[in-house]
Protein backbone atom coordinates (compact mmCIF):
# COMPACT_ATOMS: atom_id res chain seq x y z
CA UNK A 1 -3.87 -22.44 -5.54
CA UNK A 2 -6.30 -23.37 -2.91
CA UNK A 3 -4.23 -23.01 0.16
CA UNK A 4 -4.29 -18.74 -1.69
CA UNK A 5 -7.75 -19.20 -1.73
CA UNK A 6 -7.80 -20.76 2.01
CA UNK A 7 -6.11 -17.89 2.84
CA UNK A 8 -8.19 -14.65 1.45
CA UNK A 9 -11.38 -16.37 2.96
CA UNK A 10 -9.18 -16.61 6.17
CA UNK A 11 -8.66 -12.42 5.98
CA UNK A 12 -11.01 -10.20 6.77
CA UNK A 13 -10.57 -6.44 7.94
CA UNK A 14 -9.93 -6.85 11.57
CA UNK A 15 -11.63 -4.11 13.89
CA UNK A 16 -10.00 -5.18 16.52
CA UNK A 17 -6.50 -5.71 17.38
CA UNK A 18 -4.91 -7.77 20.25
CA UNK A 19 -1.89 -5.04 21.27
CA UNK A 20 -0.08 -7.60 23.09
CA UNK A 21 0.69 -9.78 19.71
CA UNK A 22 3.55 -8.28 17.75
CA UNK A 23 4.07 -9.35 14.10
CA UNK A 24 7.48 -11.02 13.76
CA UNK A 25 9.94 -9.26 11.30
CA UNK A 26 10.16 -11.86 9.18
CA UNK A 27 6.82 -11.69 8.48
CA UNK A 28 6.60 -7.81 8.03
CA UNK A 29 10.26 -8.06 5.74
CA UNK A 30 7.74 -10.76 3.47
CA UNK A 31 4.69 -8.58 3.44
CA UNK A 32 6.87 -5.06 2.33
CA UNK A 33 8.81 -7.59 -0.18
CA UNK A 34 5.76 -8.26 -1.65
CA UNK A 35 4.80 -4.80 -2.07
CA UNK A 36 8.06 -4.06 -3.93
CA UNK A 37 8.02 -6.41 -5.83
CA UNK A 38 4.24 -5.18 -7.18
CA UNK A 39 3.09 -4.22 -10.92
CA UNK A 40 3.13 -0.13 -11.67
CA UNK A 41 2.69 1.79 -14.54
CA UNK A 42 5.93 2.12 -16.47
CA UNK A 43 8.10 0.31 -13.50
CA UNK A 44 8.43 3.39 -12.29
CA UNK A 45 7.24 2.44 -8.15
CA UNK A 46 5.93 6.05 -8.04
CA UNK A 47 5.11 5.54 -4.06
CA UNK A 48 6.98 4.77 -1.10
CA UNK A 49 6.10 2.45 2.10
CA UNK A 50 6.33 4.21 5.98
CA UNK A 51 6.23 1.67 8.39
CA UNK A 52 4.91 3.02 11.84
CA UNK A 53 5.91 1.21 14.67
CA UNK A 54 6.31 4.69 17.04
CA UNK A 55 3.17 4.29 19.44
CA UNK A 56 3.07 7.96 20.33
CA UNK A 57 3.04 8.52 16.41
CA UNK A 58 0.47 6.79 15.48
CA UNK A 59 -1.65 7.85 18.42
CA UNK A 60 -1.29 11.15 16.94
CA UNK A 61 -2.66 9.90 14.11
CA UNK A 62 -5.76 8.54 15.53
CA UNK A 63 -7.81 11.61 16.28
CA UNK A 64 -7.62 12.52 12.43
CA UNK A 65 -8.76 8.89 11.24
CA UNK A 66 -12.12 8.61 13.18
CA UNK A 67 -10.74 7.50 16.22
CA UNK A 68 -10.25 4.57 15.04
CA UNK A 69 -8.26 2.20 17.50
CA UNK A 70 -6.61 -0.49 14.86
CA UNK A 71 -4.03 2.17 14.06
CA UNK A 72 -2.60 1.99 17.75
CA UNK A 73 -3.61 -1.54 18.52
CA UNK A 74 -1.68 -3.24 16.03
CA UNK A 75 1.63 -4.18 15.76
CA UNK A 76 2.60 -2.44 12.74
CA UNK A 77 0.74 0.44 10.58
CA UNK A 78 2.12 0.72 6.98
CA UNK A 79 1.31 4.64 5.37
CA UNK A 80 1.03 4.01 1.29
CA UNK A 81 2.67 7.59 0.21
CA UNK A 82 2.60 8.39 -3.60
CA UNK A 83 4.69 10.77 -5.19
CA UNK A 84 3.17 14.01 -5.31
CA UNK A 85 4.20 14.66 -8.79
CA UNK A 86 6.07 13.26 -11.58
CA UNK A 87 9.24 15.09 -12.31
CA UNK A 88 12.50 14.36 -14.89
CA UNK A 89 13.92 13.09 -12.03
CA UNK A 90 11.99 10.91 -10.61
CA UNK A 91 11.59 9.18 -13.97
CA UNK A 92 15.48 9.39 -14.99
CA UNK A 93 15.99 8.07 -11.36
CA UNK A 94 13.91 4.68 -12.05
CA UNK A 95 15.48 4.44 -15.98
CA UNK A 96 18.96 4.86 -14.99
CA UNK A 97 18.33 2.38 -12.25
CA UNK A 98 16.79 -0.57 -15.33
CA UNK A 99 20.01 0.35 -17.14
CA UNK A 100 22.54 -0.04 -14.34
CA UNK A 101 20.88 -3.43 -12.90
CA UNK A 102 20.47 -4.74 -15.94
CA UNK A 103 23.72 -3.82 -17.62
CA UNK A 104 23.13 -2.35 -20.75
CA UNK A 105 21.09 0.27 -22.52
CA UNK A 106 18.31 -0.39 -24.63
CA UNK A 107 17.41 2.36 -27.60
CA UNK A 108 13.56 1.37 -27.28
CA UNK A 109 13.79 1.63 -23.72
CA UNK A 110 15.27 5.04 -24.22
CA UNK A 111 12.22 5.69 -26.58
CA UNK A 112 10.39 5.05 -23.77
CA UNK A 113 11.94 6.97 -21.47
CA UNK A 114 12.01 10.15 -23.79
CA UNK A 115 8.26 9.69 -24.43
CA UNK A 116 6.92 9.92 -20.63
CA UNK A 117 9.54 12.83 -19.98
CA UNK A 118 7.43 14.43 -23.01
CA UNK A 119 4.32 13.57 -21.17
CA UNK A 120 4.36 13.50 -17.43
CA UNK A 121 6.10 16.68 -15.93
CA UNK A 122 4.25 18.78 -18.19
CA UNK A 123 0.81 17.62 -16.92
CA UNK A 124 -0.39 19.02 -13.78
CA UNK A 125 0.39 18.32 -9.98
CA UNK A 126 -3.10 17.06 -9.38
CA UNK A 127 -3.12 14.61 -12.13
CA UNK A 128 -0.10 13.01 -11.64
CA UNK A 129 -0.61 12.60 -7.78
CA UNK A 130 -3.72 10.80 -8.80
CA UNK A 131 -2.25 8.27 -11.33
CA UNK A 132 0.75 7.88 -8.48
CA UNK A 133 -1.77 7.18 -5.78
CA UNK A 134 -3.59 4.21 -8.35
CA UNK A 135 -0.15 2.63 -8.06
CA UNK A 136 -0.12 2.39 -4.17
CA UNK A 137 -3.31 0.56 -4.39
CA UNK A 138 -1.84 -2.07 -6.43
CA UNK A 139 0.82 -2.23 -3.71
CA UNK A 140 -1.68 -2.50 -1.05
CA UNK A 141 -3.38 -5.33 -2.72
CA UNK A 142 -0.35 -7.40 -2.76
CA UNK A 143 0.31 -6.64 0.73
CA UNK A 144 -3.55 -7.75 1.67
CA UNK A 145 -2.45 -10.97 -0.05
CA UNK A 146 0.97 -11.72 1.32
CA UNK A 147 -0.29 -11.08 4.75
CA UNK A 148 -3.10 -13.48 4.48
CA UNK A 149 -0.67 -16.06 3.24
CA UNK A 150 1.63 -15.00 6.50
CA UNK A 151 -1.42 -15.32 8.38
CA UNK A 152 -1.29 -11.52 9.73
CA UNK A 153 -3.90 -9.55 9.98
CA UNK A 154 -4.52 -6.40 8.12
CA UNK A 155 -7.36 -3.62 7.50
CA UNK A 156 -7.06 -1.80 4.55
CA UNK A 157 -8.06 2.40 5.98
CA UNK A 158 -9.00 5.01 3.81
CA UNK A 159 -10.59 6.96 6.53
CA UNK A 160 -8.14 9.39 7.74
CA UNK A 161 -7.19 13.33 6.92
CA UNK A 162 -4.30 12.97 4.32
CA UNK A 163 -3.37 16.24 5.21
CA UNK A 164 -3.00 15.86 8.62
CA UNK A 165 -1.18 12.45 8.87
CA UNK A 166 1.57 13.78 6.12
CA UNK A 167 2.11 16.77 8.15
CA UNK A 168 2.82 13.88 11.46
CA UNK A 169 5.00 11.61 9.54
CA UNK A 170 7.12 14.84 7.80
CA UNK A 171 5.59 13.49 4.16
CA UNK A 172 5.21 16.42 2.26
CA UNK A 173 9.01 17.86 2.66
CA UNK A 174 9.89 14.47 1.10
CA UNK A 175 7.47 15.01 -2.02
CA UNK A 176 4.79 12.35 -0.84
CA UNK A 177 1.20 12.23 -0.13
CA UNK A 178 -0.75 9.98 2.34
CA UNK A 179 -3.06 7.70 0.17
CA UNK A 180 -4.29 4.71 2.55
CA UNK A 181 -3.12 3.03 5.45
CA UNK A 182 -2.81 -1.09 6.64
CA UNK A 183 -2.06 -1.84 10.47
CA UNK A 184 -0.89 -5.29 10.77
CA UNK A 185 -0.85 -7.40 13.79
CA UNK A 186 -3.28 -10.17 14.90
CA UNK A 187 -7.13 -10.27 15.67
CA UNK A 188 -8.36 -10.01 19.18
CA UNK A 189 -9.76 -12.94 20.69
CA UNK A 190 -13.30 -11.11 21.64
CA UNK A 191 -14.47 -7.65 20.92
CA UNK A 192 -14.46 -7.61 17.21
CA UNK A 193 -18.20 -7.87 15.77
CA UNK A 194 -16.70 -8.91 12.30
CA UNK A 195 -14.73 -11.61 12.69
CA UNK A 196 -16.84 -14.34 13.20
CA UNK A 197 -19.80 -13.44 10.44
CA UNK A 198 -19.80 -15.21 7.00
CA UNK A 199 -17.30 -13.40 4.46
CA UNK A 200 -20.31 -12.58 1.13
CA UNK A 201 -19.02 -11.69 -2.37
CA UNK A 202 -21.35 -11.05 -5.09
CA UNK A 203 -21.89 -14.40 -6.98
CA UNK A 204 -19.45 -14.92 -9.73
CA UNK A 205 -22.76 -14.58 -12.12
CA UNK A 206 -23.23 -11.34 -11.05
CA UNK A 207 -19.20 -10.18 -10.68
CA UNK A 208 -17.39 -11.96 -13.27
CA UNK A 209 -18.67 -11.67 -17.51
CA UNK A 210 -16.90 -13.87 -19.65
CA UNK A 211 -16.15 -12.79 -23.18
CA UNK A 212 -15.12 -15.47 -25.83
């Protein structure tokens, strides 16, 4: 447990790449695992994972995410892209996929099944997009983890034009929507103002209430 903890005061969000350092495979392949194999409501993964490795792509992406330099410099940018709706689809996809791994069909499971196909797809666009893009963020925390543990750097980005990078990366057609983005690669030996100041968290007094 301390070598985790090691690790997350390690991390911090790197402003500035070195673009000669490329992240090996291996290490991306254990960061992406990690995001699949992530909590979400229901089981149902209602995101997917676009992995940007296209440099003239994600230069195109920079002028609509304040310009900012990480997305280019790095060695890999991962787009979190939630489902821009939940449809009977969608959600028969993921059950039919529990029943055929696991070999068998279970009625309470079905119960289940029938009860968000009587909830979801009637509730509007908007709202489901929203509960789908809460899910990314629990993938993004367990990539923020796995990469500190891979020592790879990361910076969470919620600064960009959804709108503009879906229509780059082709996101819409596919029923997805942009939610935040992660370049990975490794920190720059000079030039980033952040990397050598002391990591502060709010005391665990202040963060953390304890009730027995």
């Amino acid at each position: 447990m301390s070598d985790l903890l090691q690790d997350l005061q390690w991390r911090y969000a790197t402003k500035k790449f070195d673009s000669s350092k490329v992240v090996s495979q291996d290490k991306v392949d254990f960061i992406l695992e990690a995001i699949r194999l992530s909590a979400s409501s229901s089981g149902l993964q209602p995101y997917e994972v676009i992995v940007v490795t296209n440099k003239e792509i994600r230069q195109q992406i920079v002028p609509h995410a304040w310009g900012q330099q990480q997305i280019t410099d790095a060695s890999h940018l991962l787009v979190f892209a939630a489902w821009d709706n939940y449809t009977a689809e969608r959600i028969n996809m993921m059950f039919d996929l529990v029943n055929e791994q696991r070999g068998s069909i279970n009625q309470g499971w079905e119960d289940y099944r029938n009860m968000l196909l009587n909830a979801y797809p009637g509730r509007d666009a908007q709202t489901n997009f929203e509960h789908a893009a809460r899910q990314a963020y629990i993938g993004l925390g367990s990539a923020l983890i796995a990469a500190a543990d891979a020592k790879v750097d990361s910076t969470p980005m919620e600064g960009f034009t959804p709108d503009e990078v879906d229509a780059i990366l082709g996101l819409r057609e596919k029923g997805l929507r942009s939610v935040v983005m992660l370049p990975l690669g490794y920190r720059a030996d000079d030039g980033d103002w952040l990397v050598n100041l002391k990591k502060v968290r709010r005391s665990d007094e202040d963060f953390i209430t304890q009730v027995a």
